[in-house]
Protein backbone atom coordinates (compact mmCIF):
# COMPACT_ATOMS: atom_id res chain seq x y z
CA UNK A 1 0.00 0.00 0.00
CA UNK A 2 2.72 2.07 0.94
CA UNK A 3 4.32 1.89 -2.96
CA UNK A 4 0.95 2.29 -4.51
CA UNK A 5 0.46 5.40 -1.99
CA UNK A 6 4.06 6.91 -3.05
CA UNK A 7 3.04 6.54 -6.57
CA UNK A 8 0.07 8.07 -6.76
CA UNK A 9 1.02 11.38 -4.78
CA UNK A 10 3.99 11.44 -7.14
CA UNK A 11 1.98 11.41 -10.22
CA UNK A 12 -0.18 14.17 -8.79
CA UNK A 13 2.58 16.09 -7.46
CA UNK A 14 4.78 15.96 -11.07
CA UNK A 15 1.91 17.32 -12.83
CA UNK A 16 1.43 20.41 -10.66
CA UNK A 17 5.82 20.82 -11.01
CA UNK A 18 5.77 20.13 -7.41
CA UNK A 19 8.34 17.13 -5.93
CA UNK A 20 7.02 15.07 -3.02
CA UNK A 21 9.70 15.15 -0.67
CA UNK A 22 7.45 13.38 2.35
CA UNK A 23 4.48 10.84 2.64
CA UNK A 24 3.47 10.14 6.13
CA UNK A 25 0.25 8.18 7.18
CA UNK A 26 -0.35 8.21 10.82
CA UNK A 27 -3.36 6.99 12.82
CA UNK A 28 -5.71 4.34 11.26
CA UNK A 29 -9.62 4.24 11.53
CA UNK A 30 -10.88 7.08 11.51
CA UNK A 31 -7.82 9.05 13.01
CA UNK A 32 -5.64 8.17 9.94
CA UNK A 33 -3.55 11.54 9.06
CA UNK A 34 -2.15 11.07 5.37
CA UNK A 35 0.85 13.99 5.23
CA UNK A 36 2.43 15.05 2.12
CA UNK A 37 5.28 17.42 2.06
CA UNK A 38 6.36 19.10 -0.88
CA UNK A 39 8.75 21.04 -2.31
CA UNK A 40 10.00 22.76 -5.64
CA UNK A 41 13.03 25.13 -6.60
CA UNK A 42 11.80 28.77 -4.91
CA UNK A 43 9.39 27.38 -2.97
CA UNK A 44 5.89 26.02 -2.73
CA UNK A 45 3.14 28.10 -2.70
CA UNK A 46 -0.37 27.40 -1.21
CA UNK A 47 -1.85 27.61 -4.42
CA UNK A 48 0.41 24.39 -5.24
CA UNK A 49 -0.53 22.68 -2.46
CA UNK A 50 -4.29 23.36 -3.03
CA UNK A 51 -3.98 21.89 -6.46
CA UNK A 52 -2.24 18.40 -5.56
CA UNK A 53 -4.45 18.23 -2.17
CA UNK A 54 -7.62 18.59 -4.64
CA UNK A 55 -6.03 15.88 -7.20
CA UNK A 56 -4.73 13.62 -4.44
CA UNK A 57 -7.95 13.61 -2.54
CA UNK A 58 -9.80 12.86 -5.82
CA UNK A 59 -7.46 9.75 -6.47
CA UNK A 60 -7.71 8.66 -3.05
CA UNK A 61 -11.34 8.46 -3.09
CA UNK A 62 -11.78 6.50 -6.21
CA UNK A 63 -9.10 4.04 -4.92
CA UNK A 64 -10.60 3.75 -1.95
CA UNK A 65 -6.90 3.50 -0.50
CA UNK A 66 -8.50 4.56 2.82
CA UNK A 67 -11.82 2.48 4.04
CA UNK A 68 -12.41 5.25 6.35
CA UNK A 69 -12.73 9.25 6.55
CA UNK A 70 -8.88 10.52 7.24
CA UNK A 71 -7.43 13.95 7.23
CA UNK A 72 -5.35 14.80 3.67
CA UNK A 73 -2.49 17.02 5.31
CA UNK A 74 -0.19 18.96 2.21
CA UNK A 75 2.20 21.33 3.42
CA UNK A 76 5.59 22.93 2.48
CA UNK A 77 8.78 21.64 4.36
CA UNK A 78 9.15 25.22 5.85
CA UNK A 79 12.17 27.53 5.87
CA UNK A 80 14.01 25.57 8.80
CA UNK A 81 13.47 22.20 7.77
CA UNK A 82 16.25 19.88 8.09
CA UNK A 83 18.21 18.58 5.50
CA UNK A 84 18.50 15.03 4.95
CA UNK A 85 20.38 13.66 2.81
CA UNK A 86 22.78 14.58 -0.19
CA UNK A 87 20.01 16.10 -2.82
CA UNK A 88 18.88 18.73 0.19
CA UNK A 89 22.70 19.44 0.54
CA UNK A 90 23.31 19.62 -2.97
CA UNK A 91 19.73 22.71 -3.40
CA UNK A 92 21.55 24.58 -0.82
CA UNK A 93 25.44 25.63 -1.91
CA UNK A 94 26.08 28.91 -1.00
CA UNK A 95 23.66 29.03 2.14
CA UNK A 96 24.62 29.40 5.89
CA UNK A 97 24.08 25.98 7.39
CA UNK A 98 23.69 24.56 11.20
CA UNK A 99 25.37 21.64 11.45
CA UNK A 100 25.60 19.04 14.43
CA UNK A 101 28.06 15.39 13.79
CA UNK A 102 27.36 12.43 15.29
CA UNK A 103 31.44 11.75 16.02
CA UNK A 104 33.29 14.64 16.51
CA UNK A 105 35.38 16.63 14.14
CA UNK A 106 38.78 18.71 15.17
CA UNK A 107 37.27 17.99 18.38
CA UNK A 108 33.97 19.27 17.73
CA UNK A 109 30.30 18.56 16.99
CA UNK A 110 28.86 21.57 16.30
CA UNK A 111 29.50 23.51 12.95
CA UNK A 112 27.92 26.63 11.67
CA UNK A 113 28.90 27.81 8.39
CA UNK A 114 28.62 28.26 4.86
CA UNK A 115 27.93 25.10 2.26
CA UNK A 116 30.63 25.31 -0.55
CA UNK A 117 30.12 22.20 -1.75
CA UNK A 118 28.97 18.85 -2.15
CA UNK A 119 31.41 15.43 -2.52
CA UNK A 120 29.93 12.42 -3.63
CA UNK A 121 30.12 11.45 0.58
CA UNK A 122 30.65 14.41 2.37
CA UNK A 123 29.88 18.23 2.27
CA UNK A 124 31.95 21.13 2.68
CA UNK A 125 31.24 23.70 4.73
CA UNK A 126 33.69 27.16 5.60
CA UNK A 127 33.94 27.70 9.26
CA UNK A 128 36.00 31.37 10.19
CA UNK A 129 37.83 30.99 6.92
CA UNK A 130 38.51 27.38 7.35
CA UNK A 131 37.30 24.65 5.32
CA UNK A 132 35.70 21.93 7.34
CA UNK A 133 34.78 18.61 5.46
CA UNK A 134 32.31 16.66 7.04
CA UNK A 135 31.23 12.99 5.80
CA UNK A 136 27.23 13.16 5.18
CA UNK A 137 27.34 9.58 7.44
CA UNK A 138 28.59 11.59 10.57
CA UNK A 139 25.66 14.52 10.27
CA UNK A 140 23.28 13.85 13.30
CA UNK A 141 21.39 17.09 12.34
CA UNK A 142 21.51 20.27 9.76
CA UNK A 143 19.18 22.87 8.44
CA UNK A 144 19.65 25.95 6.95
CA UNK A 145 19.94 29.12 9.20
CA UNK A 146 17.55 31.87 8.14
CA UNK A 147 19.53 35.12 7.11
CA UNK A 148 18.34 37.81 7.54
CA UNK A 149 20.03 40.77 4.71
């Protein structure tokens, strides 16, 4: 169910230029929440997420993927969201970044600084004029710290 779920949000979501970036069912019975998080270069807007909850609902319905009522949930990922993995690294180069390691690094675990890059494994961030490379295995935590210009 979970596939066939994944799918059909996807569909939906690709033909509004939108890219599901989160599918989360909690609940069942009647409490079931179905959230979908989206996200698209420079942001999603509520009129995207009106359009995919409309076409997503609709789907849902007809497959009658949910024998019960449940709440559709469609969101953005927010301005602070973390990153996960190397594709959220890779859409923010250039941007000031909080990051915390799992295993310390020059005897630290805590790194804020700017993203200059992304290795196949690790990213590369500039601490005070230093270069710090940090394996993406070893990142416990890291989001994006809002600047404010």
């Amino acid at each position: 169910m979970q596939r066939k779920l994944r799918n059909l949000v996807e569909e939906a979501a690709l033909r509004h230029g939108v890219e599901v970036v989160g599918v989360e069912v909690k609940g069942h019975g009647r409490r079931t929440l179905l959230r979908l998080t989206l996200d698209k270069e420079g942001g999603v807007t509520l009129s995207d997420c009106e359009k995919v909850s409309r076409e997503v609902g609709v789907m849902l319905d007809v497959e009658d993927m949910f024998p019960e009522s449940f709440t559709l949930e469609v969101t953005s990922p927010g301005i602070d969201r973390p990153l996960k993995g190397r594709t959220d690294f890779l859409k923010n180069i250039g941007k000031l970044l909080n990051v915390v390691t799992a295993e310390k690094i020059y005897n630290e675990s805590f790194f804020r600084g700017r993203l200059q890059s992304v290795a196949e494994n690790s990213i590369i961030l500039t601490v005070d004029k230093t270069m710090v490379e940090i394996p993406i295995d070893n990142v416990s935590r890291a989001k994006v710290e809002i600047e404010i210009k």
